[in-house]
PDB file of N, CA and C in Angstrom:
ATOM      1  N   UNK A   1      85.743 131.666  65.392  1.00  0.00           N
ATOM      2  CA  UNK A   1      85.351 130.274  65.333  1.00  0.00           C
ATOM      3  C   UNK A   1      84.842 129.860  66.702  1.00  0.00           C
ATOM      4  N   UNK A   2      83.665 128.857  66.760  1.00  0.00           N
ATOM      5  CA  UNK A   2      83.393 128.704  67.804  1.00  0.00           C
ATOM      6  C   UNK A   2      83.326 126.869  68.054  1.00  0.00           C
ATOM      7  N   UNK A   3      83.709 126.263  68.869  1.00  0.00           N
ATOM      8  CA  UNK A   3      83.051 125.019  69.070  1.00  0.00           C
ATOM      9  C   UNK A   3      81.811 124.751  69.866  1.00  0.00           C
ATOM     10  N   UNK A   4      80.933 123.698  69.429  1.00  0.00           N
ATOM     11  CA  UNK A   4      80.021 123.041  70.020  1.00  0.00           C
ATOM     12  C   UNK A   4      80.412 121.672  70.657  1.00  0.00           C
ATOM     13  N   UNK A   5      79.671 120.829  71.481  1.00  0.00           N
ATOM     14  CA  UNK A   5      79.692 119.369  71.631  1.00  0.00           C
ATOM     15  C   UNK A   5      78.544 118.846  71.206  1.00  0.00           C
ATOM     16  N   UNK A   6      77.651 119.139  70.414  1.00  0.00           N
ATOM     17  CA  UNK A   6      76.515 118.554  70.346  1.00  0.00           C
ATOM     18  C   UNK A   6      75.840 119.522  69.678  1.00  0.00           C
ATOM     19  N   UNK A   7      74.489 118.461  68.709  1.00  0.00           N
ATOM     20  CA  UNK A   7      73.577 119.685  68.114  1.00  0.00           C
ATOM     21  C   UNK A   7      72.838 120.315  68.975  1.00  0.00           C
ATOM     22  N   UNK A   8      72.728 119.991  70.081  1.00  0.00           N
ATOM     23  CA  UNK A   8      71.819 120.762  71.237  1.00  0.00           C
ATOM     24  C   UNK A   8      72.407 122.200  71.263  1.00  0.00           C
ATOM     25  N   UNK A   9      73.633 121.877  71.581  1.00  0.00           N
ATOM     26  CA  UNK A   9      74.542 122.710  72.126  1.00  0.00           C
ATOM     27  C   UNK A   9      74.820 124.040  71.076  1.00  0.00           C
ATOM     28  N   UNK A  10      74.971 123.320  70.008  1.00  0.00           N
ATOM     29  CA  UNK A  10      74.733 124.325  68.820  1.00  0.00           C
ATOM     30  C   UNK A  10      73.717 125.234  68.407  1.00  0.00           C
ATOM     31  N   UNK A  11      72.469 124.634  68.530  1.00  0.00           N
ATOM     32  CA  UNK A  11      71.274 125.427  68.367  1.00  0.00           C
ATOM     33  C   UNK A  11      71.193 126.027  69.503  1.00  0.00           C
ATOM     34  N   UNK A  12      71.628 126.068  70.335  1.00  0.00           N
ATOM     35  CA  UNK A  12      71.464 127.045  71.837  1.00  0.00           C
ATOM     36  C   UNK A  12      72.322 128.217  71.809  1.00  0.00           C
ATOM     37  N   UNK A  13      73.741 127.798  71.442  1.00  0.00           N
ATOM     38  CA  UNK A  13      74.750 128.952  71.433  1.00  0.00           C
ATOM     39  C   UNK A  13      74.832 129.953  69.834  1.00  0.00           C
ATOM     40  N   UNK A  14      74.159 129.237  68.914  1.00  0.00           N
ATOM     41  CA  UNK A  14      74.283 129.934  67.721  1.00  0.00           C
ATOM     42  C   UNK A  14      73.025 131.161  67.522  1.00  0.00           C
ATOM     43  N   UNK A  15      74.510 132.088  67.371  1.00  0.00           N
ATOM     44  CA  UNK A  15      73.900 133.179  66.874  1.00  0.00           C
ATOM     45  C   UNK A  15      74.427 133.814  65.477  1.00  0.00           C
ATOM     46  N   UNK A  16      73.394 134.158  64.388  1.00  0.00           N
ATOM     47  CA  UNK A  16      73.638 134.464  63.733  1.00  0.00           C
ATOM     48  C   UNK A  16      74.043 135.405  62.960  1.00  0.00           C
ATOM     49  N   UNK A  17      75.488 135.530  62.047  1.00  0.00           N
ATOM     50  CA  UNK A  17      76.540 136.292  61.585  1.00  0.00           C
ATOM     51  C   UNK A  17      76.369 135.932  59.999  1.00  0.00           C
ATOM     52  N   UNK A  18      77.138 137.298  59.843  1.00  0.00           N
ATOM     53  CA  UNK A  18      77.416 137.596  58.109  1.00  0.00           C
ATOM     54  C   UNK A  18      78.758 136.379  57.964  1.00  0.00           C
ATOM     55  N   UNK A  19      78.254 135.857  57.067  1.00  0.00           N
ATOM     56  CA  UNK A  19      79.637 134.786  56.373  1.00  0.00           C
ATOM     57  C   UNK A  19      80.029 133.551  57.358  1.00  0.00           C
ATOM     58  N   UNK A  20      78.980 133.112  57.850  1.00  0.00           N
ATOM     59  CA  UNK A  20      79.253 132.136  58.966  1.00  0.00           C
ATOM     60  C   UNK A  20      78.949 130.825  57.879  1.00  0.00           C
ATOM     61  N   UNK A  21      79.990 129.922  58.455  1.00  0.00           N
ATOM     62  CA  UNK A  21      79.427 128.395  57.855  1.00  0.00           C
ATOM     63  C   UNK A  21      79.120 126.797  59.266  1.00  0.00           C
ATOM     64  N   UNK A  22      78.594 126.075  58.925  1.00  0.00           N
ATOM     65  CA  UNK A  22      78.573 125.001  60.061  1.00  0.00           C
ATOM     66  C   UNK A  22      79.596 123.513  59.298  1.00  0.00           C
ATOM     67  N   UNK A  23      80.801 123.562  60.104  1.00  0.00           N
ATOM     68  CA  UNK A  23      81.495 122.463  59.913  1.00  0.00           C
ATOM     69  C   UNK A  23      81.360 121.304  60.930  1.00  0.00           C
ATOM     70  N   UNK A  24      80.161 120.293  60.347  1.00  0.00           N
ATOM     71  CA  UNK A  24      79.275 119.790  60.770  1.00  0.00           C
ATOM     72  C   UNK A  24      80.171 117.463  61.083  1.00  0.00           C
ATOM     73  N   UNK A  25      80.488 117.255  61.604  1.00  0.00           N
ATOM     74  CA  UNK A  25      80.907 115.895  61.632  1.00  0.00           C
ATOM     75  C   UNK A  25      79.738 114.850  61.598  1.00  0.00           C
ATOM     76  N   UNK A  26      80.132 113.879  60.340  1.00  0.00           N
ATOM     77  CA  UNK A  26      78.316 112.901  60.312  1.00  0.00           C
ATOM     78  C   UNK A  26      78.612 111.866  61.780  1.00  0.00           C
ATOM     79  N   UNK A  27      79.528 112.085  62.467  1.00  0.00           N
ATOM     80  CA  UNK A  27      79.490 111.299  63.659  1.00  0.00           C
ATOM     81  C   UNK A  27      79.326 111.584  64.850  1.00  0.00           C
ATOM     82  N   UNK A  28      78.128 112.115  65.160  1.00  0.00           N
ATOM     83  CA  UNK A  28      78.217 113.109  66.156  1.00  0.00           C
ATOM     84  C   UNK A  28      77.828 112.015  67.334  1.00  0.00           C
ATOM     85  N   UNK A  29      77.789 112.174  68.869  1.00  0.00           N
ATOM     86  CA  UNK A  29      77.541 112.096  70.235  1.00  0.00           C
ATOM     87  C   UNK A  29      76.304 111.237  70.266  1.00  0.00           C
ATOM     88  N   UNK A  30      75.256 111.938  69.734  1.00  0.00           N
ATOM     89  CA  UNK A  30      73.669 110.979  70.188  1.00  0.00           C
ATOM     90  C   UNK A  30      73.239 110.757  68.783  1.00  0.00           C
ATOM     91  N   UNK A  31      74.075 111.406  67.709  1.00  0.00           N
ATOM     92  CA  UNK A  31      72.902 111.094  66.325  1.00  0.00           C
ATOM     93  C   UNK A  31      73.818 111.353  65.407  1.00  0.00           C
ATOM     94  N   UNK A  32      73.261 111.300  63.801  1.00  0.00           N
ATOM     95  CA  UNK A  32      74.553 111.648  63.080  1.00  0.00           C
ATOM     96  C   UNK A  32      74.142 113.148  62.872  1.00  0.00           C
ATOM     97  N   UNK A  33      74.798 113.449  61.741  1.00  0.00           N
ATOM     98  CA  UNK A  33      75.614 114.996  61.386  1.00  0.00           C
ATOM     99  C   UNK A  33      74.118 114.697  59.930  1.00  0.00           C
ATOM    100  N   UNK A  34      73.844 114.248  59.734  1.00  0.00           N
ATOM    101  CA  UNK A  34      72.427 113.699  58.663  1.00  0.00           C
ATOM    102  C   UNK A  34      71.356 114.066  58.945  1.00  0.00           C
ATOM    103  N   UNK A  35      71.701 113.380  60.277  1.00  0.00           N
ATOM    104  CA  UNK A  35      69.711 113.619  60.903  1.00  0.00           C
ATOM    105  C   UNK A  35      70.153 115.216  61.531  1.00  0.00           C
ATOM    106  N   UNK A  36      70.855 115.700  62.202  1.00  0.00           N
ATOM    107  CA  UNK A  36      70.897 116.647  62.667  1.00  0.00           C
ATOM    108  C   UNK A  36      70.537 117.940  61.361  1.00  0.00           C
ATOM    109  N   UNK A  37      70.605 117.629  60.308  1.00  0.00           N
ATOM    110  CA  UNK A  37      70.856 118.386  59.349  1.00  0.00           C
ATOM    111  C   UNK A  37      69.091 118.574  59.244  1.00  0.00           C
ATOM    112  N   UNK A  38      68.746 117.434  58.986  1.00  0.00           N
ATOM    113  CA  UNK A  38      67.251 117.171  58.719  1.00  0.00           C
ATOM    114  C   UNK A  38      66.415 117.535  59.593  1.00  0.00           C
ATOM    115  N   UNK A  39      66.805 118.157  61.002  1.00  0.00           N
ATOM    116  CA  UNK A  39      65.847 118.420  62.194  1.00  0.00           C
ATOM    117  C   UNK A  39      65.217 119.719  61.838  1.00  0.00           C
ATOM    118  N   UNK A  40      63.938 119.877  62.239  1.00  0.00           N
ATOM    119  CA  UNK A  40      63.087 121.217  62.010  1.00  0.00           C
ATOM    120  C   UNK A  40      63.956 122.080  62.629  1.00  0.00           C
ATOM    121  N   UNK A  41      64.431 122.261  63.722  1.00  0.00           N
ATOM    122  CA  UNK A  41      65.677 123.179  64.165  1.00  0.00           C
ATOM    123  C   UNK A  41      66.225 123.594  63.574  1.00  0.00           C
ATOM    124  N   UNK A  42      67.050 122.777  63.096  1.00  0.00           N
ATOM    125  CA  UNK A  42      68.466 122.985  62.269  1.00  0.00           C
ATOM    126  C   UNK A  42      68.133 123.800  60.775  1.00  0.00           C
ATOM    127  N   UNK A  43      66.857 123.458  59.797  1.00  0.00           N
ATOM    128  CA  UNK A  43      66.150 123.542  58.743  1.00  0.00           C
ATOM    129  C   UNK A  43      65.940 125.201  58.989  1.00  0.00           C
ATOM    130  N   UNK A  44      65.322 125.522  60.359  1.00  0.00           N
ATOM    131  CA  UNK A  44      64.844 126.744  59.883  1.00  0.00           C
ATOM    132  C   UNK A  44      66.149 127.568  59.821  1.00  0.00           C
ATOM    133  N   UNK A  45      67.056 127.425  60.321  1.00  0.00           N
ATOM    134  CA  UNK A  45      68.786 128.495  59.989  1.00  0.00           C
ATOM    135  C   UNK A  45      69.076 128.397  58.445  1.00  0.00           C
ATOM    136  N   UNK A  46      69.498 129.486  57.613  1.00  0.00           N
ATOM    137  CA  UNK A  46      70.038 129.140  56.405  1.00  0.00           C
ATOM    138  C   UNK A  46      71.421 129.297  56.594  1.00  0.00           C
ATOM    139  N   UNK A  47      72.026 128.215  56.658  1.00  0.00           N
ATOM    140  CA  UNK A  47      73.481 128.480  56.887  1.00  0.00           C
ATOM    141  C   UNK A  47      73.930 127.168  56.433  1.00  0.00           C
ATOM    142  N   UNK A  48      75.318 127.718  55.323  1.00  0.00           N
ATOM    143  CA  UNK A  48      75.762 126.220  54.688  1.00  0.00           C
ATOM    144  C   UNK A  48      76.464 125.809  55.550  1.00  0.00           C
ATOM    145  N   UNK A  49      76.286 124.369  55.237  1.00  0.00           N
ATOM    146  CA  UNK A  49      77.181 123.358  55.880  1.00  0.00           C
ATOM    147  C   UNK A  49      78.221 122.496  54.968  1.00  0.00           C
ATOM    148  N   UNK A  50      79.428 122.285  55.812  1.00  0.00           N
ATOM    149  CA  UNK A  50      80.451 121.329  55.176  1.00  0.00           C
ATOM    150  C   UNK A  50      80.484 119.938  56.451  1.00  0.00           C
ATOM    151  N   UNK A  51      80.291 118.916  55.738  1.00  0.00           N
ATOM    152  CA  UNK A  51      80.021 117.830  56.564  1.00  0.00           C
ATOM    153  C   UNK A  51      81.371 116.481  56.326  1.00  0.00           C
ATOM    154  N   UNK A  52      81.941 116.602  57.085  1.00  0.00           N
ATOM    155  CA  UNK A  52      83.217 116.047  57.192  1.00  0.00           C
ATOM    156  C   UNK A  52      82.724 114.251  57.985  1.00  0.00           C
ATOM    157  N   UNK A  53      83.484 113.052  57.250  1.00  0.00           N
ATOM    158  CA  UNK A  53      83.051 111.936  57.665  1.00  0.00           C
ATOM    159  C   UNK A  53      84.259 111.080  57.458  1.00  0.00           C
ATOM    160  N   UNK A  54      84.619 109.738  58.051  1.00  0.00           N
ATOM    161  CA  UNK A  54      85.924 109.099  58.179  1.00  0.00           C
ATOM    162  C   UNK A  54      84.496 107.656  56.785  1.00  0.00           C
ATOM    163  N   UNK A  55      83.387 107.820  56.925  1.00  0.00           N
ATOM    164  CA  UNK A  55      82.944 106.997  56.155  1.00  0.00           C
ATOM    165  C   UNK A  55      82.044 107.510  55.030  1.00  0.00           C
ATOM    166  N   UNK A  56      83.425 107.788  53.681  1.00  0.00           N
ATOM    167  CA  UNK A  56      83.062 108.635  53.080  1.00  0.00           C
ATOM    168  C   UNK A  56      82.205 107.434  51.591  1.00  0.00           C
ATOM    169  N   UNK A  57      81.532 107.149  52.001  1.00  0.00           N
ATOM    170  CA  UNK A  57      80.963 106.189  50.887  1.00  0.00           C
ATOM    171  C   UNK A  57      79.456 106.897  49.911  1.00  0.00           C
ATOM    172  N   UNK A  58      78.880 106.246  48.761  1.00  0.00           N
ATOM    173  CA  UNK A  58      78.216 107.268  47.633  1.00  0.00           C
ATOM    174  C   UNK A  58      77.422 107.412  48.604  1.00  0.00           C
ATOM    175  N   UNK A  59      76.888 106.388  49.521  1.00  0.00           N
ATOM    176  CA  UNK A  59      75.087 106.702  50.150  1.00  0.00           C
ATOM    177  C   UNK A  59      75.696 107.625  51.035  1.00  0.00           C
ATOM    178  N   UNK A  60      76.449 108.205  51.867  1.00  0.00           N
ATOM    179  CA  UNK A  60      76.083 109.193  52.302  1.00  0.00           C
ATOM    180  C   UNK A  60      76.625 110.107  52.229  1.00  0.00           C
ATOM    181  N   UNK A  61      77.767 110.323  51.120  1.00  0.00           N
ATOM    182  CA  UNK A  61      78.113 111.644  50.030  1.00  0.00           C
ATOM    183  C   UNK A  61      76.499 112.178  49.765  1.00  0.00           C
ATOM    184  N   UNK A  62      75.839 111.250  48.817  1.00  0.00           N
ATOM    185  CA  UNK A  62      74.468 111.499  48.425  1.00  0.00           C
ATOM    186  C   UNK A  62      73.193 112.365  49.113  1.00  0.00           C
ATOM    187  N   UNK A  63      73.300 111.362  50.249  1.00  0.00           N
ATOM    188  CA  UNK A  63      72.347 111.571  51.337  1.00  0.00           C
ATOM    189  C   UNK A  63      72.455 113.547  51.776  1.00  0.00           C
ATOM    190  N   UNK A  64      74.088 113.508  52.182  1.00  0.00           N
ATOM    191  CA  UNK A  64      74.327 114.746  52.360  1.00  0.00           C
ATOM    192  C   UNK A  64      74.039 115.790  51.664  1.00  0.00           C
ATOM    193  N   UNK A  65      74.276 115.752  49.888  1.00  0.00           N
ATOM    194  CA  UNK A  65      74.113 116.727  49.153  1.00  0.00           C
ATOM    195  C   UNK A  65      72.453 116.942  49.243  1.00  0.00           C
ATOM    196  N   UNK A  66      71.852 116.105  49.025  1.00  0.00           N
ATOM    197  CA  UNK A  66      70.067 115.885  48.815  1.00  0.00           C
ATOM    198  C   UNK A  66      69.651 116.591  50.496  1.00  0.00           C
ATOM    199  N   UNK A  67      70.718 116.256  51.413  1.00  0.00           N
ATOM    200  CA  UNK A  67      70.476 117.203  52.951  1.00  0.00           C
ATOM    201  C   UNK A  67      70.980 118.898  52.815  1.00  0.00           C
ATOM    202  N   UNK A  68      70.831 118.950  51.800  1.00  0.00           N
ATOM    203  CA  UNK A  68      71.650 120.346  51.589  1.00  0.00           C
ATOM    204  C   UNK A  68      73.185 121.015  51.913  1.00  0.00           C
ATOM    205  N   UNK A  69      74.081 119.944  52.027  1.00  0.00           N
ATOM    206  CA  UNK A  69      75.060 120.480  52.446  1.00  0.00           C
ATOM    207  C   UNK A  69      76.018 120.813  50.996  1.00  0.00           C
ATOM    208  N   UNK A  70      77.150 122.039  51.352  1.00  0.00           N
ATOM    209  CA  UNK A  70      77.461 122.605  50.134  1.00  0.00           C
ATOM    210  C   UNK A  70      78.652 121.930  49.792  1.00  0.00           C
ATOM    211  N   UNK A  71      79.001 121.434  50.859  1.00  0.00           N
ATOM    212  CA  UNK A  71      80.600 120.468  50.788  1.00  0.00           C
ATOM    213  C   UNK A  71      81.077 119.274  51.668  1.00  0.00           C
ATOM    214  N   UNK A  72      82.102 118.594  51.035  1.00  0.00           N
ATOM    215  CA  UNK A  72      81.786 117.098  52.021  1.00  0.00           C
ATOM    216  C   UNK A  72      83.316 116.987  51.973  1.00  0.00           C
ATOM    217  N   UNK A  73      84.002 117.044  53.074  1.00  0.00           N
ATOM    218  CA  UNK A  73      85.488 115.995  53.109  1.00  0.00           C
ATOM    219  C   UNK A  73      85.570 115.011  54.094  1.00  0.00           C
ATOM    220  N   UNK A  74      85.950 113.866  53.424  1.00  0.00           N
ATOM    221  CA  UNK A  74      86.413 113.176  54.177  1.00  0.00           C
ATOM    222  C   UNK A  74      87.861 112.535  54.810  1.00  0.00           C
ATOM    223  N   UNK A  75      87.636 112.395  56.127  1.00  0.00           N
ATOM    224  CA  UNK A  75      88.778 112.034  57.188  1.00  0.00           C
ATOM    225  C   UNK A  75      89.755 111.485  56.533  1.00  0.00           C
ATOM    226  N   UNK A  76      90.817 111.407  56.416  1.00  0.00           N
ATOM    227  CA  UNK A  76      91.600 112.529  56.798  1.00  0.00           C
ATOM    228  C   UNK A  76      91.419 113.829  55.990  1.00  0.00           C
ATOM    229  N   UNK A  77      91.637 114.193  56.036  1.00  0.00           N
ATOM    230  CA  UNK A  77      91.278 116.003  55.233  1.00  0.00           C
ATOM    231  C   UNK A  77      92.419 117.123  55.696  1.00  0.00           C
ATOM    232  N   UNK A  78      92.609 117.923  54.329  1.00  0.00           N
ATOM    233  CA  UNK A  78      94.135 118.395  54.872  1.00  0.00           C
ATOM    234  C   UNK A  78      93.610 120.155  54.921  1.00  0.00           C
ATOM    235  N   UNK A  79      94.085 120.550  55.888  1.00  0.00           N
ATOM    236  CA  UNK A  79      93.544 122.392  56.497  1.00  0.00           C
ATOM    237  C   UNK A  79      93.327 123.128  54.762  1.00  0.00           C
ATOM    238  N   UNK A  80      94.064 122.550  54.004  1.00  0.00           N
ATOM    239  CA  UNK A  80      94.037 123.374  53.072  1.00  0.00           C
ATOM    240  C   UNK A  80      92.918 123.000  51.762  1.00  0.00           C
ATOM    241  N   UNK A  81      91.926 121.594  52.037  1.00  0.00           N
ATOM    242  CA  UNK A  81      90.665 121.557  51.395  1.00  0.00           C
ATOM    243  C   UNK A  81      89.814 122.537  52.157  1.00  0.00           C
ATOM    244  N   UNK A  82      90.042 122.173  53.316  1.00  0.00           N
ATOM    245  CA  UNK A  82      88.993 122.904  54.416  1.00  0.00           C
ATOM    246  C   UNK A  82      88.570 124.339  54.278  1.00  0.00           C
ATOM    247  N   UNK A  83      90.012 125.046  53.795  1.00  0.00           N
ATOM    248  CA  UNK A  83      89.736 126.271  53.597  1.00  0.00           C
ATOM    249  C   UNK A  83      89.264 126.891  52.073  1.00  0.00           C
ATOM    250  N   UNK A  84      89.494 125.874  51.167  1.00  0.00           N
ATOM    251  CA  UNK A  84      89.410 126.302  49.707  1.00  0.00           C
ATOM    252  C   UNK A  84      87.719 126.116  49.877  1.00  0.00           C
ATOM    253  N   UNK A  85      87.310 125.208  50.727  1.00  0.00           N
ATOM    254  CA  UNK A  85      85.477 125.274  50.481  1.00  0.00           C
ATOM    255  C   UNK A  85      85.246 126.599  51.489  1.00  0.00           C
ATOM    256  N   UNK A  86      85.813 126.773  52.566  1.00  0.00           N
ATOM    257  CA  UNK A  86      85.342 128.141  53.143  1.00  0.00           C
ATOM    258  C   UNK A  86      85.215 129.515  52.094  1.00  0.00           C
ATOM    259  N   UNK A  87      86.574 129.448  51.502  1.00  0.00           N
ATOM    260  CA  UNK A  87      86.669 130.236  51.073  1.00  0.00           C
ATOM    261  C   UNK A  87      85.550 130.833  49.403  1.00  0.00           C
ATOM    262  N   UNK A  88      85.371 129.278  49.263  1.00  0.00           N
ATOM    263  CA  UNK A  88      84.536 129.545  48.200  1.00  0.00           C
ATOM    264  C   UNK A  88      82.882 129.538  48.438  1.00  0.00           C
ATOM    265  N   UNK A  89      82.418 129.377  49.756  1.00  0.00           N
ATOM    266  CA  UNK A  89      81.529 129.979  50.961  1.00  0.00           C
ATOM    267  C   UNK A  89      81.475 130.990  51.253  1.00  0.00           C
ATOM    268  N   UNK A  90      82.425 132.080  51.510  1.00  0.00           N
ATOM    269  CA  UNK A  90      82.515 133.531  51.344  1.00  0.00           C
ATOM    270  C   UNK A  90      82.648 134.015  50.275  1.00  0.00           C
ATOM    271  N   UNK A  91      82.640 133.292  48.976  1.00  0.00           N
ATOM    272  CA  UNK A  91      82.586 134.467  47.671  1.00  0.00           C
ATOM    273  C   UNK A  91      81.260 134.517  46.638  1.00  0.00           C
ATOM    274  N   UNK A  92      80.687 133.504  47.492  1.00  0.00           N
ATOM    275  CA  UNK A  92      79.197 133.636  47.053  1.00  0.00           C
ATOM    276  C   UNK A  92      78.107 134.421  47.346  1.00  0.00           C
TER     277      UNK A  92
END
């Protein structure tokens, strides 16, 4: 597992692995976890994302799925959703 602080930071240090996922927060530092999703950057990686938010409302449940992400929890969230979407991320 690795952490980032930022999507900068992410697209700089990521390198790409078998069975990797991006556990992505829609509240990020300079932008959300939305637009970051939507950046030509981010677009050209195929790598699912689970996008975790404390403002879990339909517009941007929505927004997210239509952004391609494969899974959404929201804040609070207990280790053991977290891992049932990983896990069902590695059996695909």
């Amino acid at each position: 597992m690795e952490a980032f602080g930022s999507g900068g930071e992410f697209l700089q240090g990521y390198r790409p692995r078998a069975r990797s996922c991006l556990l992505l927060d829609q509240n990020l530092e300079t932008t959300t976890g939305l637009e970051f999703l939507r950046s030509a950057e981010f677009r050209r990686l195929n790598l699912p994302v689970l996008l975790i938010t404390a403002a879990g409302n339909k517009r941007v449940r929505d927004a997210a799925y239509e952004a391609g992400v494969v899974g959404f929890l929201e804040k609070p969230w207990k280790p053991s959703e977290l891992l049932a979407m990983v896990y069902a991320i590695s059996a695909q």
